[in-house]
N, C-alpha and C. Protein backbone atom coordinates (compact mmCIF):
# COMPACT_ATOMS: atom_id res chain seq x y z
N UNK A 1 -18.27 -10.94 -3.93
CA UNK A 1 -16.90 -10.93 -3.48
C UNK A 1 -16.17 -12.12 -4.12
N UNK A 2 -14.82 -12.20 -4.38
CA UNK A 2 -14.04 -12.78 -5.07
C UNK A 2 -13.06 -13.45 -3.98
N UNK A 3 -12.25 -14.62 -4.48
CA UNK A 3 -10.71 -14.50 -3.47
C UNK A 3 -9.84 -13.99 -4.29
N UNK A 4 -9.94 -13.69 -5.93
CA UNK A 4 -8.90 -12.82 -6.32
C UNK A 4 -8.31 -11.45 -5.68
N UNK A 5 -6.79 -11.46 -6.00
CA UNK A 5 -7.00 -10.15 -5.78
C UNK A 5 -5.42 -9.92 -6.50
N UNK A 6 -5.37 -8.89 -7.32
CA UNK A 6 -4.16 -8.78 -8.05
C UNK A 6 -3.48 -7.72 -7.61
N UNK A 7 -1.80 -8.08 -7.51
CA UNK A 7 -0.66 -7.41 -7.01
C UNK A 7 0.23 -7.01 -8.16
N UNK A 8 0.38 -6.22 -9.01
CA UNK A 8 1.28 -6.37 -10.00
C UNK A 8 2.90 -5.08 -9.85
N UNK A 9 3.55 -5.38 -9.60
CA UNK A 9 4.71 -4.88 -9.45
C UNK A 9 5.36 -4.20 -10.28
N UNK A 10 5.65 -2.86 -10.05
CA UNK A 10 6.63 -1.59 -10.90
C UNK A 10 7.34 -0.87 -9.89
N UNK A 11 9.04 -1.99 -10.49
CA UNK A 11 10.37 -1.39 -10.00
C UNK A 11 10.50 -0.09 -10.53
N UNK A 12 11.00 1.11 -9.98
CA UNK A 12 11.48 2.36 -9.53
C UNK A 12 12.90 2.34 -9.69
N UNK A 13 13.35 3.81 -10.76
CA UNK A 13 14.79 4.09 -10.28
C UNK A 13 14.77 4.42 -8.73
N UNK A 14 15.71 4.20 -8.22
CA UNK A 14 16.21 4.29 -6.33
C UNK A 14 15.16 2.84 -5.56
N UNK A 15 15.16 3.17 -4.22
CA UNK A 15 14.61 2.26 -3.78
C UNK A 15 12.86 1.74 -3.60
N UNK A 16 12.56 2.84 -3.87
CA UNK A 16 11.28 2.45 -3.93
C UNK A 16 10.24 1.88 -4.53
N UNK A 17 9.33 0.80 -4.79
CA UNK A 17 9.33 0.39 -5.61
C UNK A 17 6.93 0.66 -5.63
N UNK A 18 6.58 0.51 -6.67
CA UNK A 18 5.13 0.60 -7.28
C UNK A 18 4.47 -0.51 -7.18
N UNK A 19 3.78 -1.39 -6.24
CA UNK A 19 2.50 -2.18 -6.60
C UNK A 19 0.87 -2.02 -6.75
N UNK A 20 0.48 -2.08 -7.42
CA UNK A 20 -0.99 -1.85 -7.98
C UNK A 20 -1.94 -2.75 -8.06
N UNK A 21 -2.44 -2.06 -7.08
CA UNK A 21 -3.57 -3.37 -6.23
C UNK A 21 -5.09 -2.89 -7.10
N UNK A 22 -5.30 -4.61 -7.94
CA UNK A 22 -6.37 -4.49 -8.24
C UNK A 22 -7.49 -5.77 -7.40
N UNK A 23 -8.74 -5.26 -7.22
CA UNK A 23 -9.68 -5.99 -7.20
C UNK A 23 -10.37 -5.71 -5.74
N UNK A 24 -10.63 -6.38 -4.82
CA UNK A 24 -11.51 -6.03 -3.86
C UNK A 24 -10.58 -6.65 -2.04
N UNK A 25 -10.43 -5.75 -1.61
CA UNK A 25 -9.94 -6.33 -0.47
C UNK A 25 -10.60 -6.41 0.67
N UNK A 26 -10.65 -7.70 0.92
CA UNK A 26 -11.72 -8.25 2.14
C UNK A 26 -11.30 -9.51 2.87
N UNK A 27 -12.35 -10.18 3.60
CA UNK A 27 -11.81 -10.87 4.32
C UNK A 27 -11.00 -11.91 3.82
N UNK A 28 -11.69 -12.68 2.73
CA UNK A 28 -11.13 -13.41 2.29
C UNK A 28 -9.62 -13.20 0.82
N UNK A 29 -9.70 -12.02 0.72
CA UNK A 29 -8.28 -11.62 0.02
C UNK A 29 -7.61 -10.81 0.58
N UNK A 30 -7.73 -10.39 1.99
CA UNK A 30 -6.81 -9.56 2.59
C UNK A 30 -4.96 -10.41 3.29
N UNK A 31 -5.44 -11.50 3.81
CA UNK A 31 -4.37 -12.50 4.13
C UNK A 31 -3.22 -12.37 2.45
N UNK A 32 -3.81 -12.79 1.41
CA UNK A 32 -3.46 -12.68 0.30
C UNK A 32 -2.25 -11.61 -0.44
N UNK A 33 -2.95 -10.51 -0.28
CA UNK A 33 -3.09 -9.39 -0.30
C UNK A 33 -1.12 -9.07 0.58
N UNK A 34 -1.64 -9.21 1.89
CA UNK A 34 -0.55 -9.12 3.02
C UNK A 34 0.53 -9.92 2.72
N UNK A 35 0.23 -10.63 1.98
CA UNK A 35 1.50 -12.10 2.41
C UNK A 35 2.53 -11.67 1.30
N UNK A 36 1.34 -11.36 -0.02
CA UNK A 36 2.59 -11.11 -1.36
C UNK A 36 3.44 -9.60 -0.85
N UNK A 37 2.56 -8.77 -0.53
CA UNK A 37 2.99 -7.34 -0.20
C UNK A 37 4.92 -7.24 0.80
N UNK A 38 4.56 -8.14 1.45
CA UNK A 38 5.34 -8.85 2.34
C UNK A 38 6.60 -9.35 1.87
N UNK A 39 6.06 -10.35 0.99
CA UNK A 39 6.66 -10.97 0.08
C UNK A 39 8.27 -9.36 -0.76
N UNK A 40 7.50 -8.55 -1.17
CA UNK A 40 8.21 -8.04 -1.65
C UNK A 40 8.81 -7.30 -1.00
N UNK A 41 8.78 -6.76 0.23
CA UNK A 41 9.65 -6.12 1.05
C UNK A 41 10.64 -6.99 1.42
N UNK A 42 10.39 -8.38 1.69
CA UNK A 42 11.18 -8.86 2.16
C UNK A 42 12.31 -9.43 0.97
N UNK A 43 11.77 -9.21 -0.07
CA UNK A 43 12.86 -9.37 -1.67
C UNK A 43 13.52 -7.78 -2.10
N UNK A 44 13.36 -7.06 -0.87
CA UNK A 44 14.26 -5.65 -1.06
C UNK A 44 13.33 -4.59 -1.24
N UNK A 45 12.26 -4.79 -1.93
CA UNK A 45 11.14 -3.34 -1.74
C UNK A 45 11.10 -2.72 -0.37
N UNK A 46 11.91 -2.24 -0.25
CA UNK A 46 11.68 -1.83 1.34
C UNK A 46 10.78 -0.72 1.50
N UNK A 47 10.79 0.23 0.51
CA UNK A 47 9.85 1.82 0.53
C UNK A 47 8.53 0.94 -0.50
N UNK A 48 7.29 0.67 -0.28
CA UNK A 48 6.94 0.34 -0.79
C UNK A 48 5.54 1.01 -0.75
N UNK A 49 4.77 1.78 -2.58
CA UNK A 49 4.21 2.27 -2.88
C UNK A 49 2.68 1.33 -3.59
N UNK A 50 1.41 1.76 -2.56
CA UNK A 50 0.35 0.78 -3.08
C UNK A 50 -0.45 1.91 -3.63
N UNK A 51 -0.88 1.27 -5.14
CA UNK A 51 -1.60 2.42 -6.02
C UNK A 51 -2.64 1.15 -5.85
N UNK A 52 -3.85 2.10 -4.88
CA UNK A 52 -5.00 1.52 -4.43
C UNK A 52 -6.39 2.16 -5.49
N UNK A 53 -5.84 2.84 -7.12
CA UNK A 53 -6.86 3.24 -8.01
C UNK A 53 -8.01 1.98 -8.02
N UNK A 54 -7.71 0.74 -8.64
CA UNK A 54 -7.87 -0.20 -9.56
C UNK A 54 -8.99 -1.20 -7.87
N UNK A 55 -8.71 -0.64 -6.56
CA UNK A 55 -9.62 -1.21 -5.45
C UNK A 55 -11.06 -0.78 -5.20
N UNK A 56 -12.03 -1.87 -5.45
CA UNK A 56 -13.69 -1.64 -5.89
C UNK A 56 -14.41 -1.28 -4.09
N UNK A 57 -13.47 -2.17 -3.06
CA UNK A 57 -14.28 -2.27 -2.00
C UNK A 57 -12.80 -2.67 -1.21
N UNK A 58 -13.04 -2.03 -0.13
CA UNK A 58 -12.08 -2.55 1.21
C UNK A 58 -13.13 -2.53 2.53
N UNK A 59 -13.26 -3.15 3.05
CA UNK A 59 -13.29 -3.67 4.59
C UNK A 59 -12.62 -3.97 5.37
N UNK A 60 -12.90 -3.95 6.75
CA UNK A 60 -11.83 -3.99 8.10
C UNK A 60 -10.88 -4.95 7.74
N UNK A 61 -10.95 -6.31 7.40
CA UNK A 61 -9.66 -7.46 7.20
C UNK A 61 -8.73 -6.25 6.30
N UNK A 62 -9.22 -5.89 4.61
CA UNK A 62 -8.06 -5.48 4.15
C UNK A 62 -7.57 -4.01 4.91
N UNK A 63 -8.36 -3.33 5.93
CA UNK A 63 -7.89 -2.27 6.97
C UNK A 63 -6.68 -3.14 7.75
N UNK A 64 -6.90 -4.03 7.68
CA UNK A 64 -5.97 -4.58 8.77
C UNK A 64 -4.93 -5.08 7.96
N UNK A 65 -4.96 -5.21 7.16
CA UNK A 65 -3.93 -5.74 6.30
C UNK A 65 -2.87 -5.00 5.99
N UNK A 66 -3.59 -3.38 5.38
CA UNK A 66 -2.65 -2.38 5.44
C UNK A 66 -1.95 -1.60 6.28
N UNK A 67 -2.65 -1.89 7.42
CA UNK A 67 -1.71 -1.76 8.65
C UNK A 67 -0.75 -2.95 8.76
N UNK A 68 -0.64 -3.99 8.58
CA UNK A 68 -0.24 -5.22 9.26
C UNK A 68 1.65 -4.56 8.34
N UNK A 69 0.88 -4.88 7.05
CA UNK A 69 2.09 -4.17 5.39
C UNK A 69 2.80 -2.59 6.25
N UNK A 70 2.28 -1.85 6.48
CA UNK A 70 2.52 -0.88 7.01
C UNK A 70 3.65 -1.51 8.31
N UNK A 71 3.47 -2.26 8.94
CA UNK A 71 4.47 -2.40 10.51
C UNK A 71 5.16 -3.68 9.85
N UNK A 72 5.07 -3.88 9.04
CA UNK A 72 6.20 -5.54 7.93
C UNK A 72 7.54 -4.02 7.40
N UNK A 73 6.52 -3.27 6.87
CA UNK A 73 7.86 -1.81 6.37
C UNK A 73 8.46 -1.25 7.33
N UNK A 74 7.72 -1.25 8.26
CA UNK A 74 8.36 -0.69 9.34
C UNK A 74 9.53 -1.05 9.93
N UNK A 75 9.10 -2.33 10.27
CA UNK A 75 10.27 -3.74 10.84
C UNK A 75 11.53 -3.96 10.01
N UNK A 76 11.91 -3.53 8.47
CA UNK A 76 12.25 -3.72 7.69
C UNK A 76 13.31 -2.48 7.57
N UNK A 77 12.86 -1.21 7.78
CA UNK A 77 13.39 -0.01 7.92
C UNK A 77 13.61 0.64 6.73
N UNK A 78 11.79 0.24 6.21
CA UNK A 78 11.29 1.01 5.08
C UNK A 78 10.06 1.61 5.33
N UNK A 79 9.08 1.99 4.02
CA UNK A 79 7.78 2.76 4.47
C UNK A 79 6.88 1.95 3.58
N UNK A 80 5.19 2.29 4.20
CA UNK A 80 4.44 2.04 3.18
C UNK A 80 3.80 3.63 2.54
N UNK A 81 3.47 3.84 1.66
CA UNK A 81 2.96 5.28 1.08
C UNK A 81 1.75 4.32 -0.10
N UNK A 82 0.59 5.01 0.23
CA UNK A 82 -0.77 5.22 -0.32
C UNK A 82 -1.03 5.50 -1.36
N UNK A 83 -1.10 5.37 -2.59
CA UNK A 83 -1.59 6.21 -3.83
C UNK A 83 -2.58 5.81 -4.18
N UNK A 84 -3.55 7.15 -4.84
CA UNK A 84 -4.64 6.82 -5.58
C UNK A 84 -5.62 6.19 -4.86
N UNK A 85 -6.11 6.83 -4.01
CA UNK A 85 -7.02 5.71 -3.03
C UNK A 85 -8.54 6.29 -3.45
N UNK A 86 -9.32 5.60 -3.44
CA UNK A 86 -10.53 5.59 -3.98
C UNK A 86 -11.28 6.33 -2.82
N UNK A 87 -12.40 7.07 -3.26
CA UNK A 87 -12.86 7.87 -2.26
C UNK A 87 -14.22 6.91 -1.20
N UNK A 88 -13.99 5.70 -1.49
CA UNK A 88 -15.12 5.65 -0.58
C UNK A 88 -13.94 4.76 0.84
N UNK A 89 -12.56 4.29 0.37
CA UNK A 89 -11.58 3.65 1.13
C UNK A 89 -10.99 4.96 1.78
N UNK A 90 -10.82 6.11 1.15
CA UNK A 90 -10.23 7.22 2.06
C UNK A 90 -11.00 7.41 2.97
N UNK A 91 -12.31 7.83 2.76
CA UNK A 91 -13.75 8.18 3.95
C UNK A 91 -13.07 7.05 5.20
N UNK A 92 -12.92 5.74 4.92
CA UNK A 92 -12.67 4.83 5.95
C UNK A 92 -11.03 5.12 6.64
N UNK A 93 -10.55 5.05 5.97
CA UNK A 93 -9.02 5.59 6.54
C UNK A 93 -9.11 6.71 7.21
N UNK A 94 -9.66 8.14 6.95
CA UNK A 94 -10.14 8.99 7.62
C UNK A 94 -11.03 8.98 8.84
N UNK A 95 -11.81 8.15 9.16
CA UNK A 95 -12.87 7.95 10.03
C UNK A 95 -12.09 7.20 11.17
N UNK A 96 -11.41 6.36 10.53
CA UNK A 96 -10.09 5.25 11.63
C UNK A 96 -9.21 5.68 11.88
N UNK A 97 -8.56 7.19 11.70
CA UNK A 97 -7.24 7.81 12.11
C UNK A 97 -6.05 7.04 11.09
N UNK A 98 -6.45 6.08 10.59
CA UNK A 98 -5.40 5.67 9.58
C UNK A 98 -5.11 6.55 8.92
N UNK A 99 -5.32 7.58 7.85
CA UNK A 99 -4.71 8.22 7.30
C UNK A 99 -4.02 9.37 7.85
N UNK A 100 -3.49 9.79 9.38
CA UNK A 100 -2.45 9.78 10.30
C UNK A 100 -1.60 8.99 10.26
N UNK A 101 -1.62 7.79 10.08
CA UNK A 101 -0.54 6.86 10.12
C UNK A 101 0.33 6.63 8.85
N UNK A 102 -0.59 6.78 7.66
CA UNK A 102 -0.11 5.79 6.60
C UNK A 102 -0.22 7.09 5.58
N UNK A 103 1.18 7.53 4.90
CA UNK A 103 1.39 8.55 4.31
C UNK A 103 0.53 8.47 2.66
N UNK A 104 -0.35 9.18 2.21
CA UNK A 104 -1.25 8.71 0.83
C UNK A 104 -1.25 10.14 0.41
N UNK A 105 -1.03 9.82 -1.03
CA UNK A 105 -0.89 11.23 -1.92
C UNK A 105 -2.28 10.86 -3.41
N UNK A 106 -2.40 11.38 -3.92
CA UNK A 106 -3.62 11.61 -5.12
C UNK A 106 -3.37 10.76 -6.33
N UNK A 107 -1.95 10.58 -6.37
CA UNK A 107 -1.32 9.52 -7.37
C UNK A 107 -0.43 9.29 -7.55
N UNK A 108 0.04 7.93 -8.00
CA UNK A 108 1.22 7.09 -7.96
C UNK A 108 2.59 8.47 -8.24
N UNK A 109 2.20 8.96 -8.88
CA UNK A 109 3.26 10.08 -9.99
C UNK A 109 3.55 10.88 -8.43
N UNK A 110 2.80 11.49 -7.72
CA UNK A 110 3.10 12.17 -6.27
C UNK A 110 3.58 11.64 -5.31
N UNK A 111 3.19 10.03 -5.40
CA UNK A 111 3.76 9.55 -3.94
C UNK A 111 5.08 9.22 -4.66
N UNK A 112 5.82 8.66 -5.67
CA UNK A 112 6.45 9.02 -6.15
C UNK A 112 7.96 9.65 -5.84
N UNK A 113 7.02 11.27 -6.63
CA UNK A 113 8.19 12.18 -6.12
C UNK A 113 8.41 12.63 -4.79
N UNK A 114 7.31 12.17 -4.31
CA UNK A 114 7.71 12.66 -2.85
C UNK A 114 8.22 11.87 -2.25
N UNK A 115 8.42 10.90 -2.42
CA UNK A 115 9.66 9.70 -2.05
C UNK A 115 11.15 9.81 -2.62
N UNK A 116 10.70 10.27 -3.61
CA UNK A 116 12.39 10.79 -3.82
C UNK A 116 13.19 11.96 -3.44
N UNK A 117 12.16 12.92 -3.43
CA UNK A 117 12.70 14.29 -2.38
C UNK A 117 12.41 14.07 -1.19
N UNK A 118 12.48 12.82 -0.49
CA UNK A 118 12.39 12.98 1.09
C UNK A 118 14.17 12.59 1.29
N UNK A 119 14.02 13.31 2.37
CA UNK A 119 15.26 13.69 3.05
C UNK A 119 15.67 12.30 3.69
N UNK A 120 17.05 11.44 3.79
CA UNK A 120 17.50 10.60 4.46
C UNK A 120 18.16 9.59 3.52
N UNK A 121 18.45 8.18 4.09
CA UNK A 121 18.73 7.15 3.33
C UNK A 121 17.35 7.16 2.29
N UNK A 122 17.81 6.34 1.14
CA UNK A 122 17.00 5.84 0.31
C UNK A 122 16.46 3.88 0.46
């Protein structure tokens, strides 16, 4: 396990915006993880899209993290949306009712458009 953990950011025509989480989220890079995520909602990303391809391992801290990011969007009176989630982090989201909560599509390109054909403010 590492304390890296990389956030790299892709602005979106409209409001939503792409970060692409690489490396391993756990206890010790989940705080990390949360704070930058945070960070950018609170600099206007309000719809904010995590392409979770490039994530080797998640555990309960970064479970909690993406919930934590998830109710920071909330508070904000934006969303979080899921992409690309690796199949051994979906099994866990699935098993925890999280993926009820937290909207995740197959890839960045889907969550995407389905953010732009959703109905309401942008």
């Amino acid at each position: 396990m590492t304390d890296d953990i990389e956030l790299a950011l892709t602005t979106t025509p409209g409001a939503a915006a792409v970060a692409t989480v690489t490396g391993e989220i756990d206890l010790h890079t989940a705080p990390g993880l949360r704070t930058r995520a945070l960070e950018l909602i609170d600099r206007g990303h309000r719809h904010l899209i995590l392409d979770l391809s490039g994530v080797g391992f998640c555990d309960s801290a970064g479970l909690s993290a993406l919930i934590g990011i998830w109710h920071g969007a909330q508070e904000a009176g934006g969303s979080l949306t899921l992409a690309a989630i690796p199949d051994r982090l979906m099994r866990m989201l699935t098993l925890t009712g999280v993926d009820s909560l937290l909207p995740h599509y197959p890839s960045t390109a889907e969550a995407l458009s389905a953010h732009q054909s959703a109905p309401g403010p942008a």
